[in-house]
Protein backbone atom coordinates (compact mmCIF):
# COMPACT_ATOMS: atom_id res chain seq x y z
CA UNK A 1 -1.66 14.49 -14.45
CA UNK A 2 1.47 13.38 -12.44
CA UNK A 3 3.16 15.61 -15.12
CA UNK A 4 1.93 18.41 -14.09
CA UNK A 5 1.54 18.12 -10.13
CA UNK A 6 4.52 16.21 -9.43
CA UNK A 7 6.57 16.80 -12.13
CA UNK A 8 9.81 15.65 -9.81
CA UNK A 9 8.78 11.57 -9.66
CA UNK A 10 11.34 10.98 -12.13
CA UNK A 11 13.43 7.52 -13.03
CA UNK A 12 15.95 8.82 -11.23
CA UNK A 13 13.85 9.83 -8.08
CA UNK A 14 12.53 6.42 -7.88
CA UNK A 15 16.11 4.68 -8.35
CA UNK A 16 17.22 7.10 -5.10
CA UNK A 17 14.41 6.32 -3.26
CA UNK A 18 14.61 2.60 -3.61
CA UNK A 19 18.31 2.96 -2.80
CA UNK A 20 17.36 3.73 0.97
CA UNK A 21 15.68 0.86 1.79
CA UNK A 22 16.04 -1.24 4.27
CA UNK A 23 15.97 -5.09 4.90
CA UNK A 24 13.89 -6.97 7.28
CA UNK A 25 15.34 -9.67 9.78
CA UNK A 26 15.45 -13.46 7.29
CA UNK A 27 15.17 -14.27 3.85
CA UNK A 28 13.31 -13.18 0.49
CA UNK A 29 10.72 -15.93 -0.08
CA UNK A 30 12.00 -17.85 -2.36
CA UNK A 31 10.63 -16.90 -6.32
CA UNK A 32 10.72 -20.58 -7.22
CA UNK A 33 8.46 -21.48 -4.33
CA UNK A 34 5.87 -19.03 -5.26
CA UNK A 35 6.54 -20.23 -9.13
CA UNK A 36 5.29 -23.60 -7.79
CA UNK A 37 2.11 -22.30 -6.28
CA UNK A 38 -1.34 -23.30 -8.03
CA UNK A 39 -2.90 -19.70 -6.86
CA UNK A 40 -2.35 -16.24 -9.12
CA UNK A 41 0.51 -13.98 -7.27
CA UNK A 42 -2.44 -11.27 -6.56
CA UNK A 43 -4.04 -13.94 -4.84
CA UNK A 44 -1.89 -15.83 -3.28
CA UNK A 45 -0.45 -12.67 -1.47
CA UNK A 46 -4.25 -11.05 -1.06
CA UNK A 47 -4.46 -14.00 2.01
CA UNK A 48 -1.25 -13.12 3.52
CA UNK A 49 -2.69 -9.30 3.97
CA UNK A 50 -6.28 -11.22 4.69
CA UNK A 51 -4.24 -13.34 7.28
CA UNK A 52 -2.63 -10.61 9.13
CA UNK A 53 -5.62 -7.96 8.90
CA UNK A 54 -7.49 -10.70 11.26
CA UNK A 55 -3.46 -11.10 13.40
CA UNK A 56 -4.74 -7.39 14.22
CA UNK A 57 -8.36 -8.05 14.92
CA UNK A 58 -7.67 -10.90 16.91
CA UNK A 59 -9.69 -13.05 14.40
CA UNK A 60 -9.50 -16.56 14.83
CA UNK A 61 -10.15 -17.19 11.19
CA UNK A 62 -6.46 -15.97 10.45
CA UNK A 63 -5.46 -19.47 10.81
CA UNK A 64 -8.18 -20.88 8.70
CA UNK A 65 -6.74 -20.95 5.36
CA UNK A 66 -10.21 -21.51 3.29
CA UNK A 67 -11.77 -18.47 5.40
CA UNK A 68 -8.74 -16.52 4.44
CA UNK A 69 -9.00 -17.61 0.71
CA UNK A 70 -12.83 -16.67 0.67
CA UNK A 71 -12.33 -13.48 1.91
CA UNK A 72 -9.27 -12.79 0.21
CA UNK A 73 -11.41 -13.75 -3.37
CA UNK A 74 -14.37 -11.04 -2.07
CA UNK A 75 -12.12 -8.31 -2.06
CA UNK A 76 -10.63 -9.10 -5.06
CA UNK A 77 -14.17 -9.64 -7.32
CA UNK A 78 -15.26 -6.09 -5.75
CA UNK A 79 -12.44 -4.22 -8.40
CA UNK A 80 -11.69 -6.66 -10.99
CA UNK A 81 -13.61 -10.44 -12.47
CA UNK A 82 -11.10 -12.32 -10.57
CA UNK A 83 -11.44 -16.30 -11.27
CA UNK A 84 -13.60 -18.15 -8.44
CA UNK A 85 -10.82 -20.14 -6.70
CA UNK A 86 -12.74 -22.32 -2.99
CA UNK A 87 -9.41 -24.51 -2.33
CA UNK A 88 -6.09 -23.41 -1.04
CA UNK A 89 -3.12 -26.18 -0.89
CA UNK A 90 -0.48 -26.91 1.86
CA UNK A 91 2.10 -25.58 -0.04
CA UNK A 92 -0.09 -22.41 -1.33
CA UNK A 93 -1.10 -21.93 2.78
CA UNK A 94 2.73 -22.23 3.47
CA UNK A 95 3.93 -19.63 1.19
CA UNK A 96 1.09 -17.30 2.21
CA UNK A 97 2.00 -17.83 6.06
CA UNK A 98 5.72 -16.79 5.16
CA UNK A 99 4.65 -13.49 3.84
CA UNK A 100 2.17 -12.44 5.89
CA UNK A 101 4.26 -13.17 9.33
CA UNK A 102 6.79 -10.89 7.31
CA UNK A 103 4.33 -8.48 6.90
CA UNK A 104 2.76 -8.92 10.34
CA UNK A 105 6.73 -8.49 11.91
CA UNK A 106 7.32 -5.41 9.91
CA UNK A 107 4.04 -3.59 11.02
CA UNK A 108 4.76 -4.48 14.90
CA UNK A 109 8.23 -3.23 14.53
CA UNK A 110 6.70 0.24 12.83
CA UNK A 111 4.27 0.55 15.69
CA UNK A 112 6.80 0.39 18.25
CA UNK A 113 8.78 2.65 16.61
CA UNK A 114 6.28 5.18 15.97
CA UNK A 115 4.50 5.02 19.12
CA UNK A 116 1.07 4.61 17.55
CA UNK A 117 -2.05 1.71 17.37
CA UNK A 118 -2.07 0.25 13.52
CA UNK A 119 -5.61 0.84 11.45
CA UNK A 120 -6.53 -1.59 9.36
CA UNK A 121 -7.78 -0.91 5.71
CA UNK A 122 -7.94 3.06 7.02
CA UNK A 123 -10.25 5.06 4.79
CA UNK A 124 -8.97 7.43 1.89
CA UNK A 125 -11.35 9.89 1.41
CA UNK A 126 -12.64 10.84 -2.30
CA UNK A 127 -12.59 14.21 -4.89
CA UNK A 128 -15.04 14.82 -7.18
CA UNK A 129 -15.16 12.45 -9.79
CA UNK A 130 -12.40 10.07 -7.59
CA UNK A 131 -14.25 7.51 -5.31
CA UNK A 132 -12.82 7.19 -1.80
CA UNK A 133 -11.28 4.06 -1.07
CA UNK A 134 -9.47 2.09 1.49
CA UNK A 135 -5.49 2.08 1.46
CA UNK A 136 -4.07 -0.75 3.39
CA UNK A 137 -2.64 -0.02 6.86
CA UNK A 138 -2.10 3.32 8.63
CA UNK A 139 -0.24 4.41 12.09
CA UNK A 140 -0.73 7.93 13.39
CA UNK A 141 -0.31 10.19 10.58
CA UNK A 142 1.90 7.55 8.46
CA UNK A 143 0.30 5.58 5.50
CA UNK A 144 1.57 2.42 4.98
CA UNK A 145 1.20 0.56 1.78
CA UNK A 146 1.88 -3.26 0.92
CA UNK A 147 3.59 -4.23 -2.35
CA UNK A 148 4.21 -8.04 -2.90
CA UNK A 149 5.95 -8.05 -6.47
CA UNK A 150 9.28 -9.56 -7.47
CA UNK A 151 11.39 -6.19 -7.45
CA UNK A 152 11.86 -2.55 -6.11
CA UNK A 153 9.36 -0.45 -5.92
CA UNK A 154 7.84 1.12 -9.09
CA UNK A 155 7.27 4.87 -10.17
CA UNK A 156 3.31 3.73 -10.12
CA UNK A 157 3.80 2.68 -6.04
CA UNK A 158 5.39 5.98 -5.53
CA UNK A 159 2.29 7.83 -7.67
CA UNK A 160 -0.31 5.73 -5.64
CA UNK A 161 1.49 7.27 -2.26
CA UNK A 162 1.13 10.80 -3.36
CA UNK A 163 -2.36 10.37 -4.69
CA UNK A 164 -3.36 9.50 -0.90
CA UNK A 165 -1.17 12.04 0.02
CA UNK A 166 -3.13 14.63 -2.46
CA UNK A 167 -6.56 13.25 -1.28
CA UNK A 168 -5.60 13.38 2.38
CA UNK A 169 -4.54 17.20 1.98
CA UNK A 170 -7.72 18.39 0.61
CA UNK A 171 -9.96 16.09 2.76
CA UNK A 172 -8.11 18.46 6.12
CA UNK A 173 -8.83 21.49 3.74
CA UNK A 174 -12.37 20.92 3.39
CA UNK A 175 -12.34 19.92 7.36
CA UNK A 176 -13.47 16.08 6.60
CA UNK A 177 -9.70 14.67 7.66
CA UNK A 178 -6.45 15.16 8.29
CA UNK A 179 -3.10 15.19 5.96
CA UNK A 180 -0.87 11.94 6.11
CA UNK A 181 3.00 13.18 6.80
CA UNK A 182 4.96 9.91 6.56
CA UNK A 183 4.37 7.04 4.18
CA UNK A 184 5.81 3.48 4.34
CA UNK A 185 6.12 1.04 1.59
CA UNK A 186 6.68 -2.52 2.68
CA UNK A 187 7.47 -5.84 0.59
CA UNK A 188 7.28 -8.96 2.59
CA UNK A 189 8.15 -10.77 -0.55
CA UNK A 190 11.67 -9.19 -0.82
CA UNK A 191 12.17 -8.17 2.77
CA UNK A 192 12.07 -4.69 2.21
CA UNK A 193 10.72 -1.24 3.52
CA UNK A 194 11.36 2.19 2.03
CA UNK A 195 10.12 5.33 4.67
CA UNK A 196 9.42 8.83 3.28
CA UNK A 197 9.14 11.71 5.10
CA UNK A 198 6.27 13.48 2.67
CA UNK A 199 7.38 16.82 3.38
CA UNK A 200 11.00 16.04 1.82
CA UNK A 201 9.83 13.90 -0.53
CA UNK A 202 7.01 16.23 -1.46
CA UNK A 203 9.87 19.39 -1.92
CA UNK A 204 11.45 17.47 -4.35
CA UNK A 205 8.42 15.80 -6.34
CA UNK A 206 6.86 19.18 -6.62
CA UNK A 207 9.97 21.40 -7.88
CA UNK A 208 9.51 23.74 -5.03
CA UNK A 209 5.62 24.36 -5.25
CA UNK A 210 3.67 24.50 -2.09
CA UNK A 211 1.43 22.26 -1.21
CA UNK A 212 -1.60 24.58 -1.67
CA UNK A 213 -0.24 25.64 -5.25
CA UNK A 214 -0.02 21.40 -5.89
CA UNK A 215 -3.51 21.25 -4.80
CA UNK A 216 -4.48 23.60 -7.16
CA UNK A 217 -2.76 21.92 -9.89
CA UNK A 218 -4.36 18.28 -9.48
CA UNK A 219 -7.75 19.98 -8.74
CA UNK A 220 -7.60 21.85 -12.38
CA UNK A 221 -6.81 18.55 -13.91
CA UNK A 222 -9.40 16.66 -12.15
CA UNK A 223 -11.84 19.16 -13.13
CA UNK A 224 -10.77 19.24 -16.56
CA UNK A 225 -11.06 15.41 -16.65
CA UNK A 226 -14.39 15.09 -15.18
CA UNK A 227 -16.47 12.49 -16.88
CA UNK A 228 -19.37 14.04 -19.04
């Protein structure tokens, strides 16, 4: 599919892109300290974003580190059989704490910036056979997505931007949204934030198609792919 409607997101795309990030203020969490937590990495990081989701809401649970676990392990058993975990450690709870106020730091900063309230979990509207979801944070007409892994970015976090990108466009064609323009990606892990402008990033990605003639492409193959 990506093939065919964005037949720009090359190796080498994803190597430039990567090359403009930019650090947030402090350290990397340390790798060996999250080695030495009990909890999975998916997790483990699932409460930070639990943790600073309720920062937003003003949730008092966000410093109750069981309540973050059991609502971090719903989300997770709603998409895959993720093990039943009910007890979080100091050490776990300290290593969650550092990424999510790293997190929590970056999305104040892109607020300000931008000028713009953040929306938690903001919807992602569906297509056909595709199920709408949730992606993780949004601020104005900028979608901002949260990647805790060990190194840069991946093709696959760039694919899962213009996906959102491609839903968002046809939801403000059919009149049921509106088109995201900017996208962030953010590791609190590593420190680090790359932000695209989508209509640059889109002009390269698509080899010059419009964005109508891209629409047509990933609707084809969506249609072609329909489960019988």
């Amino acid at each position: 599919m990506f093939e065919i409607v964005f037949p720009g997101l090359t190796p080498g795309l994803v190597a430039h892109l990567n090359a403009t990030s930019f650090s947030l203020e402090g350290d990397a969490v340390d790798d060996e300290e999250v080695r030495r937590c009990k909890l999975g990495a998916a997790l483990l990081f699932e409460i930070s974003c639990v943790r600073v989701d309720r920062l937003f809401e003003c949730d008092e649970g966000a410093d109750n580190p069981q309540s973050c676990l059991a609502e971090a392990w719903r989300r997770q058993s709603r998409f895959y059989d993720a093990r039943y975990v009910d007890f979080i450690d100091d050490h776990d709870w300290t290593i969650a704490r550092e990424v999510g106020n790293s997190l929590h730091a970056a999305l104040i900063n892109a607020c300000r910036s931008r000028g713009q309230p953040l929306v938690v979990r903001p919807l992602v509207m569906g297509c056909q056979w595709i199920s709408g979801s949730c992606g993780d944070y949004a601020i104005g007409d900028c979608i901002v997505e949260v990647k805790c892994i060990v190194g840069n970015f991946s093709g696959a976090d760039y694919r899962q931007v213009l996906i959102y990108w491609m839903l968002s466009l046809i939801a403000d064609v059919e009149g049921r949204g509106e088109v995201w323009k900017h996208a962030v990606l953010i590791n609190p892990r590593r420190k680090l934030v790359v932000d695209l402008d989508l209509q640059n990033f889109l002009t390269v990605v698509g080899r010059g198609a419009t964005h109508i003639e891209m629409m047509q492409r990933f609707l084809s193959v969506v249609g072609e792919r329909m489960p019988r």
